[in-house]
Protein backbone atom coordinates (compact mmCIF):
# COMPACT_ATOMS: atom_id res chain seq x y z
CA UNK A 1 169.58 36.70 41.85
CA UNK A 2 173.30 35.15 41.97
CA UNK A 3 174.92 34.80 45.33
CA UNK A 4 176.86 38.21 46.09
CA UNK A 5 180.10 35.64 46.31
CA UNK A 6 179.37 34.80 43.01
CA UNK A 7 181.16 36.50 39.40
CA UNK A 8 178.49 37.55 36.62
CA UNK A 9 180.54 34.53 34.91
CA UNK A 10 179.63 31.83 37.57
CA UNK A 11 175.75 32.80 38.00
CA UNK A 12 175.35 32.33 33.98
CA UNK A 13 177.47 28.68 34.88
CA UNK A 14 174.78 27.91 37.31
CA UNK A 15 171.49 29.21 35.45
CA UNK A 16 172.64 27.25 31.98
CA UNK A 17 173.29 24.05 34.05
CA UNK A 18 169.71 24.31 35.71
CA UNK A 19 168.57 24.90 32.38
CA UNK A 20 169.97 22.22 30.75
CA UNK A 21 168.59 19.78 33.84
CA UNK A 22 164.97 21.44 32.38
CA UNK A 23 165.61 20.27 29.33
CA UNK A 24 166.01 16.83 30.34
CA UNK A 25 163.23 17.19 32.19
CA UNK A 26 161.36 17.99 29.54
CA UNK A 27 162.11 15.53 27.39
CA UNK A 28 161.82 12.65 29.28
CA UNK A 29 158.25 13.47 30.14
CA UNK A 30 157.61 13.99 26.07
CA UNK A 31 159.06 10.21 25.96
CA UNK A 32 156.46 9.11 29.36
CA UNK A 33 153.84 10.37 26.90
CA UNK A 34 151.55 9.90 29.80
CA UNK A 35 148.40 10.58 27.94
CA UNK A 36 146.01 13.30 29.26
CA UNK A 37 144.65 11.48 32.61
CA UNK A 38 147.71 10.92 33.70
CA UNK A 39 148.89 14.22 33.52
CA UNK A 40 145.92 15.59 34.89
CA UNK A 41 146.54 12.98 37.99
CA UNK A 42 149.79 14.56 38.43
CA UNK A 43 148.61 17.85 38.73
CA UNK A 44 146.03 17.08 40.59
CA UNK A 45 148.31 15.37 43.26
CA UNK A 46 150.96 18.25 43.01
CA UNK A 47 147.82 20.61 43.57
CA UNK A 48 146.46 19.42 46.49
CA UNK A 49 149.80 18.33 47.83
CA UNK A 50 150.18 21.99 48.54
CA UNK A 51 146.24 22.83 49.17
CA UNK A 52 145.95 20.24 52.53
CA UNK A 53 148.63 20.74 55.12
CA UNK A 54 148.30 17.82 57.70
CA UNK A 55 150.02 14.15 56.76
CA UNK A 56 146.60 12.93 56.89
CA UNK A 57 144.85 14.71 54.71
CA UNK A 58 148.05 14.15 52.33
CA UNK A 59 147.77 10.38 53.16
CA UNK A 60 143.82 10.47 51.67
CA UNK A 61 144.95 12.44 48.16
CA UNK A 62 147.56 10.05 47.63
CA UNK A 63 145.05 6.69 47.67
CA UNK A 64 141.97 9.15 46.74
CA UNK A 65 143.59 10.33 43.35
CA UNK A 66 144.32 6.21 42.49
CA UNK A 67 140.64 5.50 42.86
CA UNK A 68 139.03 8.57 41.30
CA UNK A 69 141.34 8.50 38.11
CA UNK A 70 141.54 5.00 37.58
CA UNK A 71 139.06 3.08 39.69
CA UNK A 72 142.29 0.98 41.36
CA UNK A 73 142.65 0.24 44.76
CA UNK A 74 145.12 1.44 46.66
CA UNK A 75 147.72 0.90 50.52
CA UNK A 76 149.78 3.44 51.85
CA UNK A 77 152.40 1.66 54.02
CA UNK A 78 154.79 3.93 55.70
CA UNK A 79 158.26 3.19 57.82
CA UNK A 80 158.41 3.37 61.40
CA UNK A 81 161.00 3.95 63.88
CA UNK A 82 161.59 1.06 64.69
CA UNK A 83 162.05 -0.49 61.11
CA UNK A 84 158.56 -1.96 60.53
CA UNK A 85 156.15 -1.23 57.76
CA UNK A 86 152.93 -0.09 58.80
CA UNK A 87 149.45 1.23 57.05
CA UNK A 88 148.20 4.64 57.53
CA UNK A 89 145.81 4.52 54.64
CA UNK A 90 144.02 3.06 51.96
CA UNK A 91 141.08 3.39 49.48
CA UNK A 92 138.93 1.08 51.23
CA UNK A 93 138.97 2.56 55.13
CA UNK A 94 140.66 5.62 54.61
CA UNK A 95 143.02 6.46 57.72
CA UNK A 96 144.19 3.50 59.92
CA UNK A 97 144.98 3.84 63.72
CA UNK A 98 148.36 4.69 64.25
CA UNK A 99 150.64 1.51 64.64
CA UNK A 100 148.53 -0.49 62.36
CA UNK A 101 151.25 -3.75 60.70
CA UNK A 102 151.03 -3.69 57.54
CA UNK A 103 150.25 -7.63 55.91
CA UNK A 104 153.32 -9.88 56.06
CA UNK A 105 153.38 -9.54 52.30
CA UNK A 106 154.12 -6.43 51.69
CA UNK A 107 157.71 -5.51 52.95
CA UNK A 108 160.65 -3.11 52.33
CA UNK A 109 162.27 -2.98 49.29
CA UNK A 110 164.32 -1.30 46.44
CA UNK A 111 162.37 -2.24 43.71
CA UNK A 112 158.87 -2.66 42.68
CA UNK A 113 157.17 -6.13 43.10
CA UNK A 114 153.81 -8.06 42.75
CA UNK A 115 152.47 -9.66 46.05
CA UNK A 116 149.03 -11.04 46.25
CA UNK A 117 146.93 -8.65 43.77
CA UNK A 118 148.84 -5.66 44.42
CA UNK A 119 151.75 -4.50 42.56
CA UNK A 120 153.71 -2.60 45.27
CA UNK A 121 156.34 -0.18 44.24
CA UNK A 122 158.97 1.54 46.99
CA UNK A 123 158.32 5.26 47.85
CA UNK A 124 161.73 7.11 47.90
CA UNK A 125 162.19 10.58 50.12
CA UNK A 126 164.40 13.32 49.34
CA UNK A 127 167.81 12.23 49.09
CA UNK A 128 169.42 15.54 50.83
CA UNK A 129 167.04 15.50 54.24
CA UNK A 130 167.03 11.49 54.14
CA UNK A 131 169.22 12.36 57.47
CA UNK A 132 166.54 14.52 58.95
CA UNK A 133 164.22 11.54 59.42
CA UNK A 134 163.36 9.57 62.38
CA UNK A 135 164.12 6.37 60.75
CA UNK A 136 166.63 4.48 59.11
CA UNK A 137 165.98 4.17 55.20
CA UNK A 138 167.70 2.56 53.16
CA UNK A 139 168.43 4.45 49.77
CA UNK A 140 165.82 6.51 50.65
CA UNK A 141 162.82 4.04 50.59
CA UNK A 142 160.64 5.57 53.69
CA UNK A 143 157.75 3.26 52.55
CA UNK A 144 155.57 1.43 49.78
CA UNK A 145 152.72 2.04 47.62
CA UNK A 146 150.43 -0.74 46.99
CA UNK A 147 148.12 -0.68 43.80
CA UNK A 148 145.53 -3.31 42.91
CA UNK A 149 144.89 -5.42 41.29
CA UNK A 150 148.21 -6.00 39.31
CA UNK A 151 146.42 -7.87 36.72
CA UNK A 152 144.88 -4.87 35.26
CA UNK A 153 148.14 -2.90 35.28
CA UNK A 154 149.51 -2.66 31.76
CA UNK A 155 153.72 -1.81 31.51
CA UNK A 156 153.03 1.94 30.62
CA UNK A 157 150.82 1.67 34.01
CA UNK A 158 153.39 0.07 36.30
CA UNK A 159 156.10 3.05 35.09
CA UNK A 160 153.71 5.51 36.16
CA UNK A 161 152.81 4.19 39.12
CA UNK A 162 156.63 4.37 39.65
CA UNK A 163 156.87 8.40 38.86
CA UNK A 164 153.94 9.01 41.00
CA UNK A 165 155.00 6.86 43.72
CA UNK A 166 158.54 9.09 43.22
CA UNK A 167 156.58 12.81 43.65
CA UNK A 168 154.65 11.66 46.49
CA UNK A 169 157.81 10.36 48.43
CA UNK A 170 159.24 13.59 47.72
CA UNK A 171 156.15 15.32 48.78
CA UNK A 172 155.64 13.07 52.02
CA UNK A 173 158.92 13.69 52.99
CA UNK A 174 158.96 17.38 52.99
CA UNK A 175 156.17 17.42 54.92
CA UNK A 176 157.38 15.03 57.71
CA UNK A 177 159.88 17.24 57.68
CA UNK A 178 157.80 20.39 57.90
CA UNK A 179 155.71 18.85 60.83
CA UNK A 180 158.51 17.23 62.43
CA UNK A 181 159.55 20.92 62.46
CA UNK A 182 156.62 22.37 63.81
CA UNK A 183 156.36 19.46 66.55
CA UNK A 184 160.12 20.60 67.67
CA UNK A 185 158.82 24.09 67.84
CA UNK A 186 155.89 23.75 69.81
CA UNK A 187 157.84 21.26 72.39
CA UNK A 188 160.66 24.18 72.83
CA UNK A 189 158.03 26.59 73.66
CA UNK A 190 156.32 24.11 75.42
CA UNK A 191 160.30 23.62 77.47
CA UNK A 192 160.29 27.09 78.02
CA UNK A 193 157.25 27.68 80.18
CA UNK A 194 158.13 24.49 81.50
CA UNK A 195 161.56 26.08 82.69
CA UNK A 196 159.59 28.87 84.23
CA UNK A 197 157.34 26.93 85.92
CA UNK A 198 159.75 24.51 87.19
CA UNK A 199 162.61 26.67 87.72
CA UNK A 200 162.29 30.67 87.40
CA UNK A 201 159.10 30.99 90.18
CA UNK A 202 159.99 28.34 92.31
CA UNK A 203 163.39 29.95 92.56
CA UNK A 204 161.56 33.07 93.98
CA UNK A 205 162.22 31.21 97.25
CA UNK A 206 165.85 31.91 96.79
CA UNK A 207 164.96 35.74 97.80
CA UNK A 208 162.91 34.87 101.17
CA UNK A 209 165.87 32.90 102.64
CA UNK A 210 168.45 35.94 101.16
CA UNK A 211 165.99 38.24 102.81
CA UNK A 212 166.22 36.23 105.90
CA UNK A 213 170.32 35.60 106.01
CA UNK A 214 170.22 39.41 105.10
CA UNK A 215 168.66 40.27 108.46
CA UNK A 216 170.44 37.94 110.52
CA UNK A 217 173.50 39.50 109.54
CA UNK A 218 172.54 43.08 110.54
CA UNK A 219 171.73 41.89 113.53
CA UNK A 220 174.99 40.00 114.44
CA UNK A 221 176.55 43.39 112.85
CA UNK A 222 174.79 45.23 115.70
CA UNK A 223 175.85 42.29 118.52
CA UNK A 224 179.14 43.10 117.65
CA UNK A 225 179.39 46.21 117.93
CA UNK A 226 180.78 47.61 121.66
CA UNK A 227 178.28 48.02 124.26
CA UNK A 228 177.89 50.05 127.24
CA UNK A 229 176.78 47.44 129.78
CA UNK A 230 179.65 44.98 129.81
CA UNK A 231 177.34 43.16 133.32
CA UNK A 232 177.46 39.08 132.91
CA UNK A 233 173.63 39.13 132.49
CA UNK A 234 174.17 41.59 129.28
CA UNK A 235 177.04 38.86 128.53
CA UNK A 236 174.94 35.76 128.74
CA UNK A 237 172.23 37.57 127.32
CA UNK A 238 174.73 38.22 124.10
CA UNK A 239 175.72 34.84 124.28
CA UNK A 240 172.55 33.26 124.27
CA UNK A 241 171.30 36.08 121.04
CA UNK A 242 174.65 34.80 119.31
CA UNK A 243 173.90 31.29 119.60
CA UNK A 244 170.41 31.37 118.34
CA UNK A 245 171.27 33.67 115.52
CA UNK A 246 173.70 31.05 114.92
CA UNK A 247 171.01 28.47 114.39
CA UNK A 248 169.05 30.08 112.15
CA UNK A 249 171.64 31.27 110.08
CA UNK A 250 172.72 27.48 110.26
CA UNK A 251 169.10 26.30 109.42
CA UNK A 252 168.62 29.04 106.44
CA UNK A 253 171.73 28.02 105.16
CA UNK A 254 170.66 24.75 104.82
CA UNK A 255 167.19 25.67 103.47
CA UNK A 256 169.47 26.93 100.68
CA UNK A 257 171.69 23.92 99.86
CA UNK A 258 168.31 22.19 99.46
CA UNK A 259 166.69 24.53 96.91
CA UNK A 260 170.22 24.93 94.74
CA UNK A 261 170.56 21.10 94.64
CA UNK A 262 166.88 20.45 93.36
CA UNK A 263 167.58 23.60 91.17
CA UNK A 264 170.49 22.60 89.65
CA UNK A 265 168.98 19.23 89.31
CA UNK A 266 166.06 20.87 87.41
CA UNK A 267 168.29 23.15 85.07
CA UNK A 268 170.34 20.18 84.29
CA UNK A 269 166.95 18.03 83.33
CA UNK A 270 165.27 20.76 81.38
CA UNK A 271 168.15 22.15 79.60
CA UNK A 272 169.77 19.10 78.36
CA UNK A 273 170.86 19.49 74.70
CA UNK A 274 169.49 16.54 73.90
CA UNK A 275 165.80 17.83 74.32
CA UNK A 276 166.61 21.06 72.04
CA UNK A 277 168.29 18.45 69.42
CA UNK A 278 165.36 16.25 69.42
CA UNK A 279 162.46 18.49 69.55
CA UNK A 280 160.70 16.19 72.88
CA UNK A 281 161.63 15.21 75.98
CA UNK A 282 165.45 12.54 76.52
CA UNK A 283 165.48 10.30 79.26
CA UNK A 284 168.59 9.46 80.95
CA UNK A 285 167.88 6.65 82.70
CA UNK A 286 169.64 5.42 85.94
CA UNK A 287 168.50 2.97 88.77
CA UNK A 288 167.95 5.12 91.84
CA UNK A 289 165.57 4.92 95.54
CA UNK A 290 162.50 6.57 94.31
CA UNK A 291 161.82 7.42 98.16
CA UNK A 292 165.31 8.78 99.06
CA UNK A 293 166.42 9.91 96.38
CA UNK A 294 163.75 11.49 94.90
CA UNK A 295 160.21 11.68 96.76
CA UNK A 296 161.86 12.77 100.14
CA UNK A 297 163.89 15.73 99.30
CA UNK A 298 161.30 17.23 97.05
CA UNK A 299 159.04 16.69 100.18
CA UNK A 300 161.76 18.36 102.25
CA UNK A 301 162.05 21.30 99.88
CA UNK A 302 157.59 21.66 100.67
CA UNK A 303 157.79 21.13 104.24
CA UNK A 304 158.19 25.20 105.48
CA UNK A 305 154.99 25.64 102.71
CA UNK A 306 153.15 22.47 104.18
CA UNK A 307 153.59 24.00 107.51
CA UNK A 308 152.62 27.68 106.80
CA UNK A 309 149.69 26.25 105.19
CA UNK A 310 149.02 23.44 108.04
CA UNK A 311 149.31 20.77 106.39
CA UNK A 312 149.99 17.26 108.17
CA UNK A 313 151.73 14.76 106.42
CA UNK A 314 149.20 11.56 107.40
CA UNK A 315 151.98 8.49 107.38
CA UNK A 316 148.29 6.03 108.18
CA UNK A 317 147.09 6.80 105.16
CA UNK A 318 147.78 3.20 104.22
CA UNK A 319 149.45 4.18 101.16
CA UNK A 320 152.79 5.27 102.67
CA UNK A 321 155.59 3.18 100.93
CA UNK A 322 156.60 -0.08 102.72
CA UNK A 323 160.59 0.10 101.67
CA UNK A 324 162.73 2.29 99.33
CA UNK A 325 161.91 0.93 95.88
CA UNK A 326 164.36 1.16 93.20
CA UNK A 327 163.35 2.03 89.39
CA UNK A 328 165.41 3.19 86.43
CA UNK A 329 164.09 6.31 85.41
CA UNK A 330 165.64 10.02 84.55
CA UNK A 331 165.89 11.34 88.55
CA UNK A 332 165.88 14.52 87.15
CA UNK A 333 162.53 14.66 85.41
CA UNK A 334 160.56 12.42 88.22
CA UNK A 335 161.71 14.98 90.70
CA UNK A 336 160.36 17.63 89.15
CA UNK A 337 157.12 15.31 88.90
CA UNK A 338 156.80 15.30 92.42
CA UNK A 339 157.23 18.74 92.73
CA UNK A 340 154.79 19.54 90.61
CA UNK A 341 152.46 17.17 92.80
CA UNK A 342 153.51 18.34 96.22
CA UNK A 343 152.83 21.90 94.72
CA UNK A 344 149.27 21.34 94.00
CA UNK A 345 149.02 19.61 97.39
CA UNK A 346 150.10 22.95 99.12
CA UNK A 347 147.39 25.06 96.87
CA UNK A 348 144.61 22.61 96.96
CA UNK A 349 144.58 20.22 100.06
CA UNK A 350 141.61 21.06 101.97
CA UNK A 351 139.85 20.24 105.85
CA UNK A 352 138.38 16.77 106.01
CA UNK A 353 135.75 16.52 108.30
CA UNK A 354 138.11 16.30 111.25
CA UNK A 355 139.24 19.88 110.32
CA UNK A 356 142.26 18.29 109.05
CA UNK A 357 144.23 19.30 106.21
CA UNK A 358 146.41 16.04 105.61
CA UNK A 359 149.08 14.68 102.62
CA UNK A 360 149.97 11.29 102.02
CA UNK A 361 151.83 9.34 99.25
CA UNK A 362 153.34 5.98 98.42
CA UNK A 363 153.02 3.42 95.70
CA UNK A 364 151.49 0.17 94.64
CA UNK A 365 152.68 -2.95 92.96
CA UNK A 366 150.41 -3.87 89.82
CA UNK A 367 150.92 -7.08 88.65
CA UNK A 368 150.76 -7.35 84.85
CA UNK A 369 149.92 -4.30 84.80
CA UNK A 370 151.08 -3.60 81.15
CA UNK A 371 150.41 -6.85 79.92
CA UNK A 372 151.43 -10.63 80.81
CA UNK A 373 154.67 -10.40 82.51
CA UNK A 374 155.05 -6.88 82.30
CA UNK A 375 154.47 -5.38 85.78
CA UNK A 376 153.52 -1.81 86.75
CA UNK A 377 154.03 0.36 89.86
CA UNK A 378 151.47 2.82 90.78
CA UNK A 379 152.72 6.13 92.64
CA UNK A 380 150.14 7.76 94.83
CA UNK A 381 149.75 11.71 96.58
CA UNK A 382 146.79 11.77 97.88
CA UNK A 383 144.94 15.69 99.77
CA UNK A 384 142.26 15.75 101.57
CA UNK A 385 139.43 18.34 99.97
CA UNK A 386 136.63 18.21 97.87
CA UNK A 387 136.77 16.02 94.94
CA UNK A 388 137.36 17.56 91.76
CA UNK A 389 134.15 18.43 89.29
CA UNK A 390 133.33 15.48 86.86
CA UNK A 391 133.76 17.92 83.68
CA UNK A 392 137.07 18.80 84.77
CA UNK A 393 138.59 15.42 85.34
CA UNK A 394 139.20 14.51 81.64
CA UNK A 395 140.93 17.81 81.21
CA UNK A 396 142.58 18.15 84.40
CA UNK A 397 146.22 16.80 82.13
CA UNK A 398 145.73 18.84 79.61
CA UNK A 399 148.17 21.68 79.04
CA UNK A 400 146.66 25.35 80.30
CA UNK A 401 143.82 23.49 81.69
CA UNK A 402 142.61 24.68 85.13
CA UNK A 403 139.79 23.75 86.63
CA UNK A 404 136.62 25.29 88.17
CA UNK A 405 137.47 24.66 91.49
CA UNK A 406 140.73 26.66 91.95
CA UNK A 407 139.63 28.76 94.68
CA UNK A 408 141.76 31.50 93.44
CA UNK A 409 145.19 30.10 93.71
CA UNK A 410 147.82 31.17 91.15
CA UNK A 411 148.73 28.52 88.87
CA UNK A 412 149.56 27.92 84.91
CA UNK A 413 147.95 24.96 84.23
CA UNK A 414 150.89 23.08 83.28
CA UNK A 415 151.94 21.63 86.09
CA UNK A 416 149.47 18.48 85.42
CA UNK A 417 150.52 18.43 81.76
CA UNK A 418 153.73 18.70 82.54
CA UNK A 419 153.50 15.56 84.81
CA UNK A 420 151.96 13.77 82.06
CA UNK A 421 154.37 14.33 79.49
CA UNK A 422 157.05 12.89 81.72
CA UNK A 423 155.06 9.97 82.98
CA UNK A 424 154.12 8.96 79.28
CA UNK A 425 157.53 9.52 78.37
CA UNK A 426 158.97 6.78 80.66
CA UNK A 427 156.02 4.38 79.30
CA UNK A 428 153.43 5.23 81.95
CA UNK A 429 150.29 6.26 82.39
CA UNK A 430 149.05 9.35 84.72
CA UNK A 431 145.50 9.55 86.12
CA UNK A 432 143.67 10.95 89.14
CA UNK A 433 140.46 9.68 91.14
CA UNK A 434 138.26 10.46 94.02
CA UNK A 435 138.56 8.29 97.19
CA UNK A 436 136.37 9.09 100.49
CA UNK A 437 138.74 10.89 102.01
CA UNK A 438 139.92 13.38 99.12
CA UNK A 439 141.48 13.32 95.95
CA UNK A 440 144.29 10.82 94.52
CA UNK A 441 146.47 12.07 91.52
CA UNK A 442 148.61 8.96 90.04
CA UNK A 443 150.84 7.54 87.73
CA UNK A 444 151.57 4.14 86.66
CA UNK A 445 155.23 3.16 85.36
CA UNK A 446 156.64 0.17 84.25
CA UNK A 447 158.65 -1.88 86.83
CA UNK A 448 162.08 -1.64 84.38
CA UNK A 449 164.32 -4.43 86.12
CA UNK A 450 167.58 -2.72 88.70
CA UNK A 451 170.52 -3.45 88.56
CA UNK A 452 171.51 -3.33 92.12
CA UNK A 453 170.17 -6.83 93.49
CA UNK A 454 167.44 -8.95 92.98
CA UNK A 455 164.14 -6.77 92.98
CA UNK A 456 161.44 -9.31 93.19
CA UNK A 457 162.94 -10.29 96.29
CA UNK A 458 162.39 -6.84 97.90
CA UNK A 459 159.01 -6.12 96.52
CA UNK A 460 157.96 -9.83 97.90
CA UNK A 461 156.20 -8.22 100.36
CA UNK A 462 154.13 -5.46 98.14
């Protein structure tokens, strides 16, 4: 029904120049004169375009309609982000693992062209979401088609190969699109209880210290106030009660300047507009001291829960960190890593056999880690406890997982997940493992070069 902005006058406008683009439309595909299998092809692609929803499944009716209707072979090549060409699927293998190069012959390219055996003919998206993709393409070409072998491909052939190639770009792109959009959806809901878990109950501390400042205040409200017994003992006595309260109104207040700096520090890392805008997580990178900067006051912010819970912080561990190491990474987001850790360390750390409940962490330099040249460096918080069931360790990252041995504590499950995430993120890896002692959770991250001095020089000694 015509827009309510639009006159009776304008909506007949629009519907006779839609109509007239039918027209066209049909007349151009009287001229294609397809012939019956081709047209049945068509539908056939259009109907199961619509019938399977994943890109893979989509990937297999593209190639699989090629070989059923015309016994021809057939490559799917697809852009990347970065530029490069690579194949997803074909009529030979079927699906590819991802990042997969395509062959050096077949490349990007405006027009259709024969290289090798195959006759390989550019796949154009929709024009009007071209913007919406996460590549660059150029006039719309987000891949190529590859049929084989040319030599059997009449004229009549290569043009249809050319529609079809057209109404599967369309298609393809809609539904990168459409997934791209369900992606951004699941990773905003996937922010949000990240935001609660990071933010909204941690916060809860907030009220003890209030609580706490709360009462402190009464009571130098009631030291105040005029007494009967004005005796020097009753003075030093007052003197001595102001002087402590003063202390621990001192102390609380700093409890509190620690929890709104790493809060603040959390809302500004989890609410960045760049994450909503994107649909996953946006580093912003900066060299910093991963041990004063960010291990130490996230260990600060634990210690009155450490304590409560006796928990020692064991510094002979051997993996306690030798010097201040600094890494680019987002501060924000590797804070919040740690305090995910540290977390789990208060719930789960355990009596060794000393009847000690201990905490260590630190870090390790890999060499080569990530492959020649490329070195890693391996960050370590280790509990003692009982080492964590073998069915639950491949899960233990997974988001909502918890496993068996979570002795009632309250948790989410995402705390793990939500470590991994970041860690992967930055290029890393995440992983746990039992030592003698306890349990080890881990992650591995790639030494990116500082810029504040020479590096190798102060890791000489790792």
């Amino acid at each position: 029904m015509p827009s309510p902005k639009d006159s009776p006058g304008q909506g007949a406008k629009d519907l006779a120049e839609v109509r007239s683009r039918i027209k066209e439309k049909r007349q151009a595909f009287e001229e294609y004169n397809f012939g019956p299998l081709k047209d049945d092809a068509l539908k056939t692609f259009f109907d199961l375009a619509q019938e399977y929803e994943t890109l893979e499944n989509f990937y297999r009716v593209t190639v699989g309609i090629i070989k059923e209707f015309f016994n021809l072979e057939s490559g799917l090549h697809l852009l990347t982000a970065d530029g490069s060409l690579e194949l997803v699927c074909d009529t030979k293998q079927g699906l590819y693992p991802e990042k997969t190069p395509s062959p050096s012959y077949i490349i990007q390219d405006t027009t259709s062209y024969t290289a090798g055996e195959s006759w390989v003919i550019p796949i154009r998206g929709n024009r009007l979401l071209v913007d919406r993709l996460p590549f660059y393409a150029k006039e719309q070409v987000i891949g190529m088609l590859a049929v084989a072998p040319a030599a059997q491909l009449e004229d009549v052939d290569r043009f249809f190969f050319e529609k079809y190639a057209n109404r599967l770009g369309f298609n393809l792109h809609n539904k990168i699109i459409t997934w791209q959009n369900i992606q951004h959806i699941r990773f905003i809901n996937s922010l949000v209880a990240d935001i609660e878990h990071n933010v909204i109950i941690p916060n809860m501390t907030l009220q003890l210290y209030l609580r706490r400042l709360r009462r402190e205040i009464k009571t130098l409200r009631e030291l105040s106030a005029p007494g009967e017994d004005e005796s020097p003992a009753a003075s030093s006595e007052l003197t001595s009660a102001y002087l402590t309260l003063a202390a621990e109104m001192e102390e609380n207040y700093q409890a509190l300047e620690q929890q709104y700096q790493g809060v603040s520090l959390f809302l500004e890392s989890l609410f960045r507009p760049s994450h909503f805008e994107k649909g996953h997580l946006v580093l912003r990178r900066r060299t910093c001291r991963v041990l004063g900067e960010i291990i130490q006051p996230q260990l600060q912010l634990f210690l009155p829960k450490l304590t409560e819970r006796r928990i020692e912080i064991d510094e002979r561990a051997g993996v306690m960190p030798d010097e201040d190491l600094p890494l680019s990474v987002d501060k924000g987001l590797m804070a919040q890593v740690y305090a995910n850790l540290f977390s789990n360390a208060v719930k789960y750390a355990r009596a060794n056999h000393e009847g000690r409940k201990l905490l260590a962490y630190g870090r390790i330099l890999l060499k080569n880690y990530f492959g020649p040249g490329k070195d890693g460096v391996k960050f370590n918080v280790f509990t003692t406890g009982p080492h964590i069931p073998p069915e639950d360790v491949t899960h233990i990252f997974d988001e909502g997982y918890r496993g068996k041995n979570v002795d009632g504590e309250v948790g989410t499950g995402r705390g793990l997940y939500f470590v991994r995430s970041v860690i992967e993120t930055h290029g890393g890896e995440v992983g746990y493992e039992p030592t003698p002692a306890g349990n080890n959770f881990y992650f591995v991250l790639p030494l990116v070069a500082a810029s504040e001095g020479p590096l190798a020089a102060q890791l000489g000694a790792g």
